[in-house]
C-alpha atoms as a PDB file:
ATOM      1  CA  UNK A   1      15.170   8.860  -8.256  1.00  0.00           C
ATOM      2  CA  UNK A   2      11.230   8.497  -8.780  1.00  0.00           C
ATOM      3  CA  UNK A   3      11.803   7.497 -12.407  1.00  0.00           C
ATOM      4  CA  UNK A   4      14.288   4.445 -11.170  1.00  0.00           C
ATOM      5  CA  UNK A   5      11.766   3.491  -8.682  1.00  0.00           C
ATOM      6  CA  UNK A   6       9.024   2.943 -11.960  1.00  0.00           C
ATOM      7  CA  UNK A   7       6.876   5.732 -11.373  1.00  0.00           C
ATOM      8  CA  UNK A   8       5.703   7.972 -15.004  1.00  0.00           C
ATOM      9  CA  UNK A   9       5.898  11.935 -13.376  1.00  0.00           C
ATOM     10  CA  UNK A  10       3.313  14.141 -15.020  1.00  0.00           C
ATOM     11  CA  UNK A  11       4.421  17.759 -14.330  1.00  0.00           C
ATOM     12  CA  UNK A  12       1.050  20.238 -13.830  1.00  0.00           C
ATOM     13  CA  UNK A  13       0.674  24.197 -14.144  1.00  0.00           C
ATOM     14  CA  UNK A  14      -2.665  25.766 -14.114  1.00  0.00           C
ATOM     15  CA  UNK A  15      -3.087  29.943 -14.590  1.00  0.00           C
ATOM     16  CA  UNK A  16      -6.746  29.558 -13.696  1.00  0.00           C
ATOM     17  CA  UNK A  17      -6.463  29.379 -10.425  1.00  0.00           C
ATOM     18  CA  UNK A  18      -2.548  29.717 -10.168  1.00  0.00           C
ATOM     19  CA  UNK A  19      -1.967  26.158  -9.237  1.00  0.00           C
ATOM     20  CA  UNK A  20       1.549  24.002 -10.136  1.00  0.00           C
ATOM     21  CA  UNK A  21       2.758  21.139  -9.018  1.00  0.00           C
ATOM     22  CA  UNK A  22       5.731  19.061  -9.709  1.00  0.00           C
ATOM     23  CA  UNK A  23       4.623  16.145  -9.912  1.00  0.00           C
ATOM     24  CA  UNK A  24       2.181  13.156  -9.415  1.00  0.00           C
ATOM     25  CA  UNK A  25       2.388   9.643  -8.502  1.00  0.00           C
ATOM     26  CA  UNK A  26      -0.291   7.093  -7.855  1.00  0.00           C
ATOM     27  CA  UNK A  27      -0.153   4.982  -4.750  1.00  0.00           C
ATOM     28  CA  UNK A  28      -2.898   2.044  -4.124  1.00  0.00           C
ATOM     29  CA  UNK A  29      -6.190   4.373  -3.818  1.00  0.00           C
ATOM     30  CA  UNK A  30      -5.226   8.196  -4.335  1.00  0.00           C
ATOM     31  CA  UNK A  31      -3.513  10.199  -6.864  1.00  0.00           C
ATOM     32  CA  UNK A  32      -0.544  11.789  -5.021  1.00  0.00           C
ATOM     33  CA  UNK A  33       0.942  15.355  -5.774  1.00  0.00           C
ATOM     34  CA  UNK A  34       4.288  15.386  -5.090  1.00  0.00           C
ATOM     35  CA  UNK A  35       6.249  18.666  -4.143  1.00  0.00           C
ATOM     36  CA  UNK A  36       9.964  19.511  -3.979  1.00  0.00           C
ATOM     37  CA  UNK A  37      10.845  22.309  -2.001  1.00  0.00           C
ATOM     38  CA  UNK A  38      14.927  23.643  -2.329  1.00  0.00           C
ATOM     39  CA  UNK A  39      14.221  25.969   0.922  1.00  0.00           C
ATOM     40  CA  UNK A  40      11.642  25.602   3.535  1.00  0.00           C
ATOM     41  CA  UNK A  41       8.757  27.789   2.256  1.00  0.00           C
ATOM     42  CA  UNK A  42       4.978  27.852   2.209  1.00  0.00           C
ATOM     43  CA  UNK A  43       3.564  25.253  -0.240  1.00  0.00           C
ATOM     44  CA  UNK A  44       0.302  26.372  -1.571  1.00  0.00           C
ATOM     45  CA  UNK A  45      -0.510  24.403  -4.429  1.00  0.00           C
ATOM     46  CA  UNK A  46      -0.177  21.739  -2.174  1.00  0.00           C
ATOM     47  CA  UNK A  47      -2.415  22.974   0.206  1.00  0.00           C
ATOM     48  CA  UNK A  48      -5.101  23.842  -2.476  1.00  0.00           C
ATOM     49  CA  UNK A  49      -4.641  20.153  -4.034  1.00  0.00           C
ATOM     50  CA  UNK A  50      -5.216  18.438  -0.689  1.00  0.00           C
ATOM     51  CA  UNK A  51      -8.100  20.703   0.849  1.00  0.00           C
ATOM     52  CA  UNK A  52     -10.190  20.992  -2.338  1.00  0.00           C
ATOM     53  CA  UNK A  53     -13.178  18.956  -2.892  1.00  0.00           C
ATOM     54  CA  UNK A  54     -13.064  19.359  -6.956  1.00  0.00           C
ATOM     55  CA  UNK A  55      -9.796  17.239  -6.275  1.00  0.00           C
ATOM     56  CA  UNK A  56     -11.523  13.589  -4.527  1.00  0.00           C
ATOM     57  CA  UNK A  57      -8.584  11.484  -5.967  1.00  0.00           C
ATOM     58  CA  UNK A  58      -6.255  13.178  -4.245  1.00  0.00           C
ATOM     59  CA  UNK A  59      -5.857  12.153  -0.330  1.00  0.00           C
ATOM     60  CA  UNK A  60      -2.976  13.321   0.766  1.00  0.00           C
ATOM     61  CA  UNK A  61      -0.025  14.975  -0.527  1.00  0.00           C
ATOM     62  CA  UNK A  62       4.152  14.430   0.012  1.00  0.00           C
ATOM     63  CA  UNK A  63       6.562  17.268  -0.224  1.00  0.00           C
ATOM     64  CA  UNK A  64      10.357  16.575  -0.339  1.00  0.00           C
ATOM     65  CA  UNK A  65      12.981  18.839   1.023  1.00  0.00           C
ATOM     66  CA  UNK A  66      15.461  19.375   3.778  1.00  0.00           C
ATOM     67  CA  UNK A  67      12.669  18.919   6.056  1.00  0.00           C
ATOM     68  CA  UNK A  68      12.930  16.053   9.228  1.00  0.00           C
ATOM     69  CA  UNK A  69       9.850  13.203   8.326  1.00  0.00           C
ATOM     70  CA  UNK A  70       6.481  14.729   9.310  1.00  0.00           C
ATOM     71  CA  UNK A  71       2.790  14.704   8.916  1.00  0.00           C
ATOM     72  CA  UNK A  72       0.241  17.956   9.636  1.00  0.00           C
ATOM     73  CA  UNK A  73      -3.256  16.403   8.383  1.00  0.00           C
ATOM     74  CA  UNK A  74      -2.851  17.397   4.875  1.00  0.00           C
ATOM     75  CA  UNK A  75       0.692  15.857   3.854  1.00  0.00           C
ATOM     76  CA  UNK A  76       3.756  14.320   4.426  1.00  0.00           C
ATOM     77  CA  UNK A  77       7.520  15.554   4.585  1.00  0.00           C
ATOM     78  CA  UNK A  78      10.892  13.424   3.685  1.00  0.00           C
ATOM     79  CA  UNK A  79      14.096  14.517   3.783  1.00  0.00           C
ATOM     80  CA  UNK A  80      15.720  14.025   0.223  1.00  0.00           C
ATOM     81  CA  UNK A  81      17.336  11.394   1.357  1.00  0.00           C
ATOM     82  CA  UNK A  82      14.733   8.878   1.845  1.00  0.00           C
ATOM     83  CA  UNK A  83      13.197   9.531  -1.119  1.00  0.00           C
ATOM     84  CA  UNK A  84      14.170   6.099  -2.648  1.00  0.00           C
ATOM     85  CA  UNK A  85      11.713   4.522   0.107  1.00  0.00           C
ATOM     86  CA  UNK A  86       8.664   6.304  -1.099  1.00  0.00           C
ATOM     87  CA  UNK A  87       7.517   3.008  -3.263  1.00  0.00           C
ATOM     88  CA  UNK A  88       7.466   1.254  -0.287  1.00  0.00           C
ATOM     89  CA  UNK A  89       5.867   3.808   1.261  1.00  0.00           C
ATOM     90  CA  UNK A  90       3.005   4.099  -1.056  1.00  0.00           C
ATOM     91  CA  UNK A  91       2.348   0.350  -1.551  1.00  0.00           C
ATOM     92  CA  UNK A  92       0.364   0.104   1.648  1.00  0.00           C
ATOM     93  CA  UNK A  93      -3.211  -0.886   1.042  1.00  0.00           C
ATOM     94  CA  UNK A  94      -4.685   2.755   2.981  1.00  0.00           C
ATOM     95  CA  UNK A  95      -3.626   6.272   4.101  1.00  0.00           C
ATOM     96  CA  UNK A  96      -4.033   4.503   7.796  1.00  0.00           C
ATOM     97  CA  UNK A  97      -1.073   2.207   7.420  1.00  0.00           C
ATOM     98  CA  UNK A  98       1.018   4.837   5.738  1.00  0.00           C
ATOM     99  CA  UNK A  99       0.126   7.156   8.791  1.00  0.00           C
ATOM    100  CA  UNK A 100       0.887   4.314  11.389  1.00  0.00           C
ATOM    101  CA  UNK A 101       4.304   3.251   9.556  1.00  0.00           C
ATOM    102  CA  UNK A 102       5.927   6.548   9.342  1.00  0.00           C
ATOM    103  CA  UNK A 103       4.700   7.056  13.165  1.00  0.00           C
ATOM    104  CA  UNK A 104       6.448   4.009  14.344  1.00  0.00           C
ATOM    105  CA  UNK A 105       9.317   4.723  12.356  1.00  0.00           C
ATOM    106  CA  UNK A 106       9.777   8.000  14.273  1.00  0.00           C
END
């Protein structure tokens, strides 16, 4: 669904320090890692990607899964479902309006 929206996925795996992600998208200001989850589970790469200061591009992170819509600080949860409205999701100008849209949405 991310490759009919446009976006090029770049898939990343790291032994040193055990780090993978599934993939990474770009929205106006940030590089975004992008995770997909098949059962609700910890997500530490995520965690690591989003809290680490070797990492400045990256902002925020979105995880995909079977999850309700949600934001803890560090990044955002979609149900599968929606993912076909992450481009419009990602095309506002800051992490601010992406944090007020999916509030009033809820």
């Amino acid at each position: 669904m991310l490759v009919k929206q446009g976006y090029r996925l770049f898939y990343y795996n790291s032994d040193k320090p055990s780090l993978e992600m599934d993939f990474f998208i770009r929205d106006a200001d940030s590089l975004v890692p992008v995770e997909v989850k098949a059962k609700d589970g910890a997500t530490l790469s995520l965690n690591k990607l989003t809290e680490d200061v070797r990492y400045p591009d990256i902002k925020y992170g979105i995880k995909l899964g079977y999850k309700n819509i949600g934001y803890n600080g560090k990044f955002y949860t979609f149900p599968y479902f929606l993912t076909f409205l992450l481009k419009r999701f990602l095309s506002k100008k800051s992490l601010e309006e992406c944090h007020r849209s999916l509030t009033i949405s809820s």
